[in-house]
N, C-alpha and C. Protein backbone atom coordinates (compact mmCIF):
# COMPACT_ATOMS: atom_id res chain seq x y z
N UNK A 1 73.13 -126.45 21.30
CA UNK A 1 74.17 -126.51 20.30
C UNK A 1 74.81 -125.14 20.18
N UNK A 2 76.37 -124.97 20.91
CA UNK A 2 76.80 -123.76 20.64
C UNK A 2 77.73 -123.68 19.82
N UNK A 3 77.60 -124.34 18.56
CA UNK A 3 78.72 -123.94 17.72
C UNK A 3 78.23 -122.89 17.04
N UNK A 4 79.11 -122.75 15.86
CA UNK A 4 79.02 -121.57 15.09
C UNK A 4 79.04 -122.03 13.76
N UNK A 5 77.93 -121.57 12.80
CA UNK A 5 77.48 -122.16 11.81
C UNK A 5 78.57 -122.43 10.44
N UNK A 6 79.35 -121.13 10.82
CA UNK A 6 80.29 -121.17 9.43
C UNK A 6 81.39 -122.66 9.29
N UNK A 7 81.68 -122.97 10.57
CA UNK A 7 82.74 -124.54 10.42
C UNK A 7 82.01 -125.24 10.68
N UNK A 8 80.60 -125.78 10.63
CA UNK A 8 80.51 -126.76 10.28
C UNK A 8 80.24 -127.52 8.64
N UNK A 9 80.17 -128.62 8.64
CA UNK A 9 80.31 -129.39 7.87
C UNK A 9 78.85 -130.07 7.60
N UNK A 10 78.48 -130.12 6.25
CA UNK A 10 77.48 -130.75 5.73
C UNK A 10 77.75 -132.01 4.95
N UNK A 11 76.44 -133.08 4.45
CA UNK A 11 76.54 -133.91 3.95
C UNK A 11 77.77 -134.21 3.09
N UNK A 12 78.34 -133.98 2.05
CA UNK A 12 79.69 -134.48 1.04
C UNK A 12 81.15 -133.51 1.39
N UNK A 13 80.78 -132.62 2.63
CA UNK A 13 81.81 -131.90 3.14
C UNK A 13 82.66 -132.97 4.37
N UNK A 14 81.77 -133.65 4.86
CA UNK A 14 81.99 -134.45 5.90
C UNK A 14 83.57 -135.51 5.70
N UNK A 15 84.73 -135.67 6.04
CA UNK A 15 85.94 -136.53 5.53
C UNK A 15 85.68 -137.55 6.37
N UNK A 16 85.58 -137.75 7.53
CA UNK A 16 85.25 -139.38 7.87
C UNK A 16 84.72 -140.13 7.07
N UNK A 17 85.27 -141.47 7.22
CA UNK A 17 85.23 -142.84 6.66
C UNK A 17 83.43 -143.12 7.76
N UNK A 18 84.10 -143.08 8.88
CA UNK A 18 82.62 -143.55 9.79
C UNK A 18 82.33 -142.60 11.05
N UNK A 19 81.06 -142.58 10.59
CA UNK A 19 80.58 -141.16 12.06
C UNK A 19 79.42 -142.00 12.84
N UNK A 20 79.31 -141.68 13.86
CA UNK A 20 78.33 -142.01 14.76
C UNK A 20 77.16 -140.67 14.33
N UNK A 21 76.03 -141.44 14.15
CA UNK A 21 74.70 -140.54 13.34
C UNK A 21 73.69 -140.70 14.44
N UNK A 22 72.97 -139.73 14.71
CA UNK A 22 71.96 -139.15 15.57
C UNK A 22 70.35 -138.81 14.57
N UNK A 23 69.64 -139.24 14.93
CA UNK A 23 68.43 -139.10 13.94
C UNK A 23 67.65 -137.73 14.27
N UNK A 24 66.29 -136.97 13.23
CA UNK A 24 66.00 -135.76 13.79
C UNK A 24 65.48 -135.70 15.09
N UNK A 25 65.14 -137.19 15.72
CA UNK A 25 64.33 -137.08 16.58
C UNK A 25 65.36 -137.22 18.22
N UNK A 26 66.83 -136.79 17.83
CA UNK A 26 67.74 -137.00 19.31
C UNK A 26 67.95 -138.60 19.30
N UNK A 27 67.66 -139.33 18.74
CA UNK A 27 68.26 -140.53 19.22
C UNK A 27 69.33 -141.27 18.37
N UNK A 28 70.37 -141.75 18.69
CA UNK A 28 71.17 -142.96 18.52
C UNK A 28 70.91 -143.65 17.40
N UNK A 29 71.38 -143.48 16.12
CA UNK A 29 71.41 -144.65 14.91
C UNK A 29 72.73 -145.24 15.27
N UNK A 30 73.70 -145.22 15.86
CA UNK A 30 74.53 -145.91 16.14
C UNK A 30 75.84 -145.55 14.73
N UNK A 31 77.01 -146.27 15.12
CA UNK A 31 78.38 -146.21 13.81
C UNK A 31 78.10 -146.87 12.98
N UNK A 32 78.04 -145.77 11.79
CA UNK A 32 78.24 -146.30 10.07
C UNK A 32 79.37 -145.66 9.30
N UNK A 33 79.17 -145.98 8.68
CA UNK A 33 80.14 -145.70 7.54
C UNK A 33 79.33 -144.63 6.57
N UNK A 34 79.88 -143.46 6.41
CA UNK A 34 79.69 -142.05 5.94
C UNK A 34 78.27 -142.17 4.65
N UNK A 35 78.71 -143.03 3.68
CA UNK A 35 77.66 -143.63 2.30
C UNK A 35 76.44 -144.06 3.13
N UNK A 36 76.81 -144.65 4.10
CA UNK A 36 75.16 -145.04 4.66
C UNK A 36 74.41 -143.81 5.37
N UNK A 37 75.32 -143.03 6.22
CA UNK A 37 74.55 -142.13 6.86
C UNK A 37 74.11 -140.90 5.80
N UNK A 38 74.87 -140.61 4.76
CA UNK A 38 73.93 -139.67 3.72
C UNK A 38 73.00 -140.36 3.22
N UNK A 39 72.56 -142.16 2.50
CA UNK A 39 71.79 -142.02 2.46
C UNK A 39 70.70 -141.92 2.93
N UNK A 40 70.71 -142.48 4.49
CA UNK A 40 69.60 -142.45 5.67
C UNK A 40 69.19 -140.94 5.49
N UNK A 41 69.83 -139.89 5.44
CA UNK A 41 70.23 -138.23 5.47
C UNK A 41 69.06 -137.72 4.44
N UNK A 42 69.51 -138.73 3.08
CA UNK A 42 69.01 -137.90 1.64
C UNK A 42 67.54 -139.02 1.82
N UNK A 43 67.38 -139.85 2.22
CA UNK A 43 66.01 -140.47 2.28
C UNK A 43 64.88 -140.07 2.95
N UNK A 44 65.45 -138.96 4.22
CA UNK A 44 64.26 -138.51 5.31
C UNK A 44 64.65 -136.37 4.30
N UNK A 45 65.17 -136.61 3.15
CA UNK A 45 64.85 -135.16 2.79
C UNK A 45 65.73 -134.42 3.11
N UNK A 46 66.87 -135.00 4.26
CA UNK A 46 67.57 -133.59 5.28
C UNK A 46 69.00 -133.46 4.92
N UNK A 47 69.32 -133.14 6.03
CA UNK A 47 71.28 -133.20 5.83
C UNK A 47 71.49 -133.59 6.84
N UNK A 48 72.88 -134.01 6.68
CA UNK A 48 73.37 -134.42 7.42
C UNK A 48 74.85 -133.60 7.95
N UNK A 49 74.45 -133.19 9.37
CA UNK A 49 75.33 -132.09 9.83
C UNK A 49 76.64 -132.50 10.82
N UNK A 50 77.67 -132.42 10.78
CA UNK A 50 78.75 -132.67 11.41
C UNK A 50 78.66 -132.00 12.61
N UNK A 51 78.15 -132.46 13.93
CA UNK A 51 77.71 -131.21 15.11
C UNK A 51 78.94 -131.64 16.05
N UNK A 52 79.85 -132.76 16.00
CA UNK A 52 81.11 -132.67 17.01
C UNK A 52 82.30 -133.32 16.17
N UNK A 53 82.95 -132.25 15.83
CA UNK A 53 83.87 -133.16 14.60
C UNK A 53 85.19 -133.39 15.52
N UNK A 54 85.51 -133.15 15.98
CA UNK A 54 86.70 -133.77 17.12
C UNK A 54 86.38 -134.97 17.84
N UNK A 55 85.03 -135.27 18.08
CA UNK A 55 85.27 -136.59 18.61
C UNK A 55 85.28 -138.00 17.79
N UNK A 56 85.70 -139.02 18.30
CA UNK A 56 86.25 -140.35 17.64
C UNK A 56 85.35 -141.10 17.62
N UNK A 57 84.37 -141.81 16.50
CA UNK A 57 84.28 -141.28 15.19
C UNK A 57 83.26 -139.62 15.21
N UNK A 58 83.43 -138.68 14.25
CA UNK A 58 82.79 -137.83 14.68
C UNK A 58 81.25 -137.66 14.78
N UNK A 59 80.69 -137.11 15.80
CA UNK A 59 78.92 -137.06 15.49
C UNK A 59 78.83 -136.43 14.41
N UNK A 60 77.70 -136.92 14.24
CA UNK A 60 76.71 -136.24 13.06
C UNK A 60 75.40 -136.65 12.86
N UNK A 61 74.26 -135.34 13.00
CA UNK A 61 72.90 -135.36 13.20
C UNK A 61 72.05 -134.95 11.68
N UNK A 62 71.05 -135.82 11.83
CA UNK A 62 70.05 -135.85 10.48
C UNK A 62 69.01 -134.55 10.85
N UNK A 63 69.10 -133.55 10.17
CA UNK A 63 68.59 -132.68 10.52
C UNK A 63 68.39 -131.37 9.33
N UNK A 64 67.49 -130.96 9.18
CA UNK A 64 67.29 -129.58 7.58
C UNK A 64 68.21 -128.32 8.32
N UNK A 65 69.43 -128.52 7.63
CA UNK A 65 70.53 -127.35 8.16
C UNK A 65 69.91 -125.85 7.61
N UNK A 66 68.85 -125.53 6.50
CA UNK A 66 68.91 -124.57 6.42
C UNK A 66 67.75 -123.89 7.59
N UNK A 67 67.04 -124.38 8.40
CA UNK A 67 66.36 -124.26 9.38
C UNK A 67 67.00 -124.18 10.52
N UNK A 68 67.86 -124.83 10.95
CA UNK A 68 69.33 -125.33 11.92
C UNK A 68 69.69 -123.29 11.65
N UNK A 69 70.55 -123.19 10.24
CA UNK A 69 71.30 -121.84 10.21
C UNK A 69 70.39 -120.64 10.52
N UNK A 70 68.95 -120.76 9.89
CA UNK A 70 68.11 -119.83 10.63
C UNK A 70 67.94 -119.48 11.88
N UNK A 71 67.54 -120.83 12.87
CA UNK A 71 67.65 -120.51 14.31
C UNK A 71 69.06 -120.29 14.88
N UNK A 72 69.92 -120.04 14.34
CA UNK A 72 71.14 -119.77 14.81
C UNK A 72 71.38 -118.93 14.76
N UNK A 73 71.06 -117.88 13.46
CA UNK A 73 70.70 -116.95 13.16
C UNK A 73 70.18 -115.91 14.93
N UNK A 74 68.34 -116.45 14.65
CA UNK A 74 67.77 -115.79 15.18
C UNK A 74 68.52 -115.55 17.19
N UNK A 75 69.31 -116.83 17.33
CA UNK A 75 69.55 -116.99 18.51
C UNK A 75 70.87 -115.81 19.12
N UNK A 76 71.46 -115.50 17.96
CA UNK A 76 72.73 -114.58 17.90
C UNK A 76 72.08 -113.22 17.69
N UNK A 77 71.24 -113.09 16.81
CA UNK A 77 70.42 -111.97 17.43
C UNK A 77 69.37 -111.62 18.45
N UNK A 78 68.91 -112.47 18.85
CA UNK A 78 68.33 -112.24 20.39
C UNK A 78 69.41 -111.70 21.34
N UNK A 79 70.20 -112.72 21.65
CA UNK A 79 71.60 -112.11 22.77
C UNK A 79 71.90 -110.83 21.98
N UNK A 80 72.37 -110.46 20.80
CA UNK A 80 72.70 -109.32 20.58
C UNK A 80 71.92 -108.27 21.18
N UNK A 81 70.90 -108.28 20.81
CA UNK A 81 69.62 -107.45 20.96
C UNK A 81 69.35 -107.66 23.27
N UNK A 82 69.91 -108.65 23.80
CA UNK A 82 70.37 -108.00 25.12
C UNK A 82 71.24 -107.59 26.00
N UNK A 83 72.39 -107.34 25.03
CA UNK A 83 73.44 -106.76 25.59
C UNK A 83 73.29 -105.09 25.74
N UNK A 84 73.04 -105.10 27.12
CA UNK A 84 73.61 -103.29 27.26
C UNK A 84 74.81 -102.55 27.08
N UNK A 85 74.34 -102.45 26.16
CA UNK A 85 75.42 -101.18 25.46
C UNK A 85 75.92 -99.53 26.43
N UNK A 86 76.75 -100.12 26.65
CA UNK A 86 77.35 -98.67 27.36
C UNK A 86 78.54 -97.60 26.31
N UNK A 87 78.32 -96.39 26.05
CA UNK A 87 79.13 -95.60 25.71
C UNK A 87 80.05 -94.82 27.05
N UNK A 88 81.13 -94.22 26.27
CA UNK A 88 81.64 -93.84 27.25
C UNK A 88 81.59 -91.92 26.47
N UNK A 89 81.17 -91.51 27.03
CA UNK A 89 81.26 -89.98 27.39
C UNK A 89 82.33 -89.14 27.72
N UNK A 90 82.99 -87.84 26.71
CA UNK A 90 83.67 -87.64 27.64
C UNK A 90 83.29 -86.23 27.65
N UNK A 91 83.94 -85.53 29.06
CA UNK A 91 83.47 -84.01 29.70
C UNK A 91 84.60 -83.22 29.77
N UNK A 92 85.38 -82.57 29.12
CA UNK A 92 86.45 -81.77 29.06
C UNK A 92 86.53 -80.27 29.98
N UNK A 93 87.38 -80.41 30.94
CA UNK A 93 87.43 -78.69 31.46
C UNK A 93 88.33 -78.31 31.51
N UNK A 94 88.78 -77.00 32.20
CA UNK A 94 89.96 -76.30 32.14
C UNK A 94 90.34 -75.56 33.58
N UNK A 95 91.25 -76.00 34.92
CA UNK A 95 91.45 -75.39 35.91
C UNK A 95 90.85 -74.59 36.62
N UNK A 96 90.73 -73.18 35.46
CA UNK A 96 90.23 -72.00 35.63
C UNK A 96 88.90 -71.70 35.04
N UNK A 97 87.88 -73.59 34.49
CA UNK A 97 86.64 -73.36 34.54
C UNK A 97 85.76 -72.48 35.58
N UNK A 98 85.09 -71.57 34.96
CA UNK A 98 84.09 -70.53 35.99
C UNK A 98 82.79 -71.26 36.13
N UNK A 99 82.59 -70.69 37.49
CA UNK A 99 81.38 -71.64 38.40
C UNK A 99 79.86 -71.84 37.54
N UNK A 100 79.81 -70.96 36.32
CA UNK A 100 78.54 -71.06 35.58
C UNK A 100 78.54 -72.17 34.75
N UNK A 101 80.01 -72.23 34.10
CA UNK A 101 80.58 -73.28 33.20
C UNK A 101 80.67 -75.04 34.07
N UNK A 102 80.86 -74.73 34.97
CA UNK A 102 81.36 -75.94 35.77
C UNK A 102 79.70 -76.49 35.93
N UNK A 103 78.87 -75.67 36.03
CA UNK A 103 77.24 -76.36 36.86
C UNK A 103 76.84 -77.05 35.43
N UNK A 104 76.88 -76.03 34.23
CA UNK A 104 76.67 -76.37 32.90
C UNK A 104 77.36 -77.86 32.63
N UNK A 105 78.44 -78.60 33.02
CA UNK A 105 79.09 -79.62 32.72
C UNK A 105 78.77 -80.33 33.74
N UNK A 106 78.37 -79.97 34.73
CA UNK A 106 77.70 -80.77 36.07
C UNK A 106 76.50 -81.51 35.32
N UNK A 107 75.73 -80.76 34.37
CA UNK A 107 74.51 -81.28 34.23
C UNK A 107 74.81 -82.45 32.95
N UNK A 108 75.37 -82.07 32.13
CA UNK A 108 76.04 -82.65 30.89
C UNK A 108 76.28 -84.20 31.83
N UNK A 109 77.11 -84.11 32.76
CA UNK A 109 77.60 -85.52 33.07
C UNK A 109 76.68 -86.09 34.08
N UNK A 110 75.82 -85.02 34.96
CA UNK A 110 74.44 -85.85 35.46
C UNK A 110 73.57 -86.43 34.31
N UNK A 111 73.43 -86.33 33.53
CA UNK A 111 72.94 -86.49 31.71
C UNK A 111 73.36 -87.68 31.46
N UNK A 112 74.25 -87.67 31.23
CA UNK A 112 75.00 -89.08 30.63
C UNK A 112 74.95 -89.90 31.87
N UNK A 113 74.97 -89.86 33.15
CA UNK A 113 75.62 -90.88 34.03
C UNK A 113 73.58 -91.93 33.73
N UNK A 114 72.90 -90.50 34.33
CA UNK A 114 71.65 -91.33 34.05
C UNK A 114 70.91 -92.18 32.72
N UNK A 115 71.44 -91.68 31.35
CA UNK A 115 71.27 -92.78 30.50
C UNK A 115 72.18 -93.58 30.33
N UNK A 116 72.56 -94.25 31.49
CA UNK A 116 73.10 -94.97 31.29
C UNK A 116 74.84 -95.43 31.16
N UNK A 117 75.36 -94.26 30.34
CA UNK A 117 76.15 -94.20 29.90
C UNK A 117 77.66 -93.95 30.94
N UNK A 118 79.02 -94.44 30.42
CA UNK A 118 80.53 -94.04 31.44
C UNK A 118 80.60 -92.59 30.67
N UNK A 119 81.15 -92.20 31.98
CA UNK A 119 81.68 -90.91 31.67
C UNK A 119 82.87 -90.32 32.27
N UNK A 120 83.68 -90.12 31.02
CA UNK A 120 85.23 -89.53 31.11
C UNK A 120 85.17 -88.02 31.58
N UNK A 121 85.83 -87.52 32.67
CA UNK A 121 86.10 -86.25 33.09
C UNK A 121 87.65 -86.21 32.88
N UNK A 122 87.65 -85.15 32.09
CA UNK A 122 89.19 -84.61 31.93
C UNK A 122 89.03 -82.87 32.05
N UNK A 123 90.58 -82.62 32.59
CA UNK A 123 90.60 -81.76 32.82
C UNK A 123 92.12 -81.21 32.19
N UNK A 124 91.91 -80.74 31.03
CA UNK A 124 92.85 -80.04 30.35
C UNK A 124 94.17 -78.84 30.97
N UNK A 125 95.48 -79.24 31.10
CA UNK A 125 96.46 -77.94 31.33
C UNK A 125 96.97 -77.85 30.43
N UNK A 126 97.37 -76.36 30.73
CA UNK A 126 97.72 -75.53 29.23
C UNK A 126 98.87 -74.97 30.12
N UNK A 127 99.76 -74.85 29.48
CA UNK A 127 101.10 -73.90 29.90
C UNK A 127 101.42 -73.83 31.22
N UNK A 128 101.57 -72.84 31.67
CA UNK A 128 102.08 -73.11 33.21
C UNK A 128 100.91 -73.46 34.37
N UNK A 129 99.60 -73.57 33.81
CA UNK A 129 98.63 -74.39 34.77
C UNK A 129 99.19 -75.54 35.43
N UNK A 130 100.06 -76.46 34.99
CA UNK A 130 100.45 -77.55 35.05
C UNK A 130 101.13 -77.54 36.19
N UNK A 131 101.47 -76.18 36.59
CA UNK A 131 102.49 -76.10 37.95
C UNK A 131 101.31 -76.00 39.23
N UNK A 132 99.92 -76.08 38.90
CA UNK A 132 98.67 -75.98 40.16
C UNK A 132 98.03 -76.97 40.15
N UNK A 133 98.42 -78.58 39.80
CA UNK A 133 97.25 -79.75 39.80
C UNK A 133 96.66 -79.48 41.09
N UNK A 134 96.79 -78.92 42.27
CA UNK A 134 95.65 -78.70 43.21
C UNK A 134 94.34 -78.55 42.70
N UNK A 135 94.45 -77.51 41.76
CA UNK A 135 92.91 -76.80 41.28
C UNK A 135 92.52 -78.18 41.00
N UNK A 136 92.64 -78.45 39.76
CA UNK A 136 92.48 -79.80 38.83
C UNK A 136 92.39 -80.84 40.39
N UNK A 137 92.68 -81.67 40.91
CA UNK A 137 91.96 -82.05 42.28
C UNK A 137 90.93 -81.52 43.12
N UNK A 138 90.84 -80.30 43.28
CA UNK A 138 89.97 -79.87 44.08
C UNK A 138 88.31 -79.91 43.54
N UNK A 139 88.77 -79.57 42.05
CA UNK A 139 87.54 -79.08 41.01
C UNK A 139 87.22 -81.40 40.69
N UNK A 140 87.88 -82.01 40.91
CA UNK A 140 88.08 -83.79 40.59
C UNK A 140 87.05 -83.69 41.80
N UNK A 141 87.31 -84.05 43.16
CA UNK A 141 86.36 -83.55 43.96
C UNK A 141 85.55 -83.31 44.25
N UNK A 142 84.89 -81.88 43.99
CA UNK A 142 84.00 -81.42 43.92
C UNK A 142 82.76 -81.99 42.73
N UNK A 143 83.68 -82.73 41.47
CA UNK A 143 82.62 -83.19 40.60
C UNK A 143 82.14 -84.69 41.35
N UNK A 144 83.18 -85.11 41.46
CA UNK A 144 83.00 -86.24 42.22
C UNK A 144 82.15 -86.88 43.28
N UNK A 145 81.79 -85.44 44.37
CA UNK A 145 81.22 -85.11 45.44
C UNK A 145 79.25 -84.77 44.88
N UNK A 146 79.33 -84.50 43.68
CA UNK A 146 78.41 -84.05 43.32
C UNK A 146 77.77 -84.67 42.29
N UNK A 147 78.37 -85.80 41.84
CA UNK A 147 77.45 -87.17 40.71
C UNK A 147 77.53 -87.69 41.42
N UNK A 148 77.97 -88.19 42.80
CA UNK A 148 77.48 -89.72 43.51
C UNK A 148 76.40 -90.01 43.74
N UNK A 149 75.57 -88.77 43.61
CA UNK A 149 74.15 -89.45 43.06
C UNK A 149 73.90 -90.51 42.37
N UNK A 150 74.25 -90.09 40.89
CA UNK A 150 73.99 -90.64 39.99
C UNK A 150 75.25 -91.56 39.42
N UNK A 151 76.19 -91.76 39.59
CA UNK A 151 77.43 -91.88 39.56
C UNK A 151 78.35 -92.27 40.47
N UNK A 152 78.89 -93.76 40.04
CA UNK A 152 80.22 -94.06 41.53
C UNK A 152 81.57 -93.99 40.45
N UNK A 153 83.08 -93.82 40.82
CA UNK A 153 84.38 -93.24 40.37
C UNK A 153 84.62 -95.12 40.27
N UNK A 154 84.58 -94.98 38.59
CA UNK A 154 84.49 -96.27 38.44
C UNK A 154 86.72 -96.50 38.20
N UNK A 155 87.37 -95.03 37.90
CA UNK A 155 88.60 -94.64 37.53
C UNK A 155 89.05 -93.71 38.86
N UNK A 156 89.68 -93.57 39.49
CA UNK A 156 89.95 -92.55 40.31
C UNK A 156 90.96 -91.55 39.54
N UNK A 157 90.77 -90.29 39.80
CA UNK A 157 91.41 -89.44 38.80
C UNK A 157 92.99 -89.53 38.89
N UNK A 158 93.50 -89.37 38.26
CA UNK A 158 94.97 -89.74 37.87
C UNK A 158 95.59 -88.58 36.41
N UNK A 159 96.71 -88.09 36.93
CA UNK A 159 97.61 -88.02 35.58
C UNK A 159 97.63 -88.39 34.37
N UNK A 160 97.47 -87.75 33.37
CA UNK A 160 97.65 -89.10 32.23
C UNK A 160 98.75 -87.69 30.94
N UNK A 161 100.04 -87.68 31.33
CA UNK A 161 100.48 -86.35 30.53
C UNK A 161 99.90 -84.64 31.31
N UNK A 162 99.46 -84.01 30.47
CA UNK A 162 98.92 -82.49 31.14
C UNK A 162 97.66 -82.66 31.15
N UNK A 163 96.94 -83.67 31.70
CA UNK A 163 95.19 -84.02 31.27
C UNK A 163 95.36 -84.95 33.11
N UNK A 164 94.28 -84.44 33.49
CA UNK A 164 94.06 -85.33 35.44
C UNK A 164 92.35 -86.04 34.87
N UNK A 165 92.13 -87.29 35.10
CA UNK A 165 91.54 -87.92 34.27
C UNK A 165 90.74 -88.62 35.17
N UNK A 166 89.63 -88.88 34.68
CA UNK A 166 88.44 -89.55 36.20
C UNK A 166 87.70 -90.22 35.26
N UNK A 167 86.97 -91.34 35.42
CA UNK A 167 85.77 -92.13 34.84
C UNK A 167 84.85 -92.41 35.44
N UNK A 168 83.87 -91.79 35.49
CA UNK A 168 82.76 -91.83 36.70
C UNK A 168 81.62 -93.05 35.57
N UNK A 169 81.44 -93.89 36.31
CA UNK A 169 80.19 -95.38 36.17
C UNK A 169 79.05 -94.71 36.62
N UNK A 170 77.90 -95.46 35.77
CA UNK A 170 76.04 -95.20 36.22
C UNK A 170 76.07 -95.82 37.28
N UNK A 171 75.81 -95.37 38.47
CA UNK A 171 75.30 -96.16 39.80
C UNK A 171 74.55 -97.56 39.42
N UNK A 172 73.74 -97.81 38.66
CA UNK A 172 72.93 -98.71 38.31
C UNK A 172 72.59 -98.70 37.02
N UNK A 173 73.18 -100.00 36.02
CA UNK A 173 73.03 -99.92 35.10
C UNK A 173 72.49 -100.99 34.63
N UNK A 174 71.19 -100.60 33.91
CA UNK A 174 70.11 -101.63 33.65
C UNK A 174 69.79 -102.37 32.93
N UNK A 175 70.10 -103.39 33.12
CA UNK A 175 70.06 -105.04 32.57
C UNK A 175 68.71 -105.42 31.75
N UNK A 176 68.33 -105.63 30.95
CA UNK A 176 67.17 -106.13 30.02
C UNK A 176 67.53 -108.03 29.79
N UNK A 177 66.79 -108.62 30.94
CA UNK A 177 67.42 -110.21 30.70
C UNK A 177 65.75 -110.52 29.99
């Protein structure tokens, strides 16, 4: 059952005249008329839940909805709880980054690529830098050349204004099924 708990419809919410009713146990009570299937509903204790309201007449199953909304509950947080979460990172430099600075941000984005995480390389121009995007390529490159370890160019670096811009992906990013 993949609906979603908030539209459906319970016992005196239900507007059909006649629904085809399903008992707790999966099987077939066959088409009644709405007064009969709440009371079959209110006689076994339960509710009675509207589980396909588009079809002609609509289903509806005898079943304790507040147990129903619990496991629905719990089922939306399980999947939550296995989705890998990726952040994206970002690593800012400057043309005329010096080779001590550059190893220092080497490690920063070997860092992030291995937990997991995307990581944005930008490379900032300022004033007339803008007239040498060579550097800014060469230094794209060289980072590039040097996370494929850990790291494949999930963005290939590109322009974006006075900023040359790269998104380097975790080589392998690990799934919890």
């Amino acid at each position: 059952m993949g609906f979603i708990v908030k539209d459906v419809r319970i016992n005196r919410e239900i507007r059909a005249k006649e629904v085809r009713v399903i008992d707790p146990e999966g099987r077939q009570l066959g088409i009644m008329p709405l007064i009969e299937a709440l009371r079959t509903a209110a006689n076994a204790d339960l509710d009675l839940v509207e589980v396909s309201p588009k079809s002609d007449p609509p289903v509806c199953r005898i079943m304790d909805f507040g147990k129903f909304k619990y496991q629905q509950s719990k089922k939306a947080h399980d999947a939550k709880k296995k989705q890998a979460i990726v952040h994206l990172k970002e690593v800012k430099l400057r043309p005329k980054t010096e080779e001590h600075d550059l190893e220092f941000k080497l490690r920063h984005i070997e860092r992030f690529l291995k937990e997991g995480n995307k990581t944005k390389v930008t490379i900032v121009f300022r004033g007339r830098e803008i007239s040498h995007p060579d550097f800014g390529r060469q230094m794209m490159e060289r980072i590039a050349e040097q996370t494929k370890e850990w790291g494949r160019i999930e963005q290939p670096p590109k322009f974006e204004g006075r900023n040359y811009v790269m998104v380097l992906a975790p080589q392998s990013v690990q799934k919890t099924t």
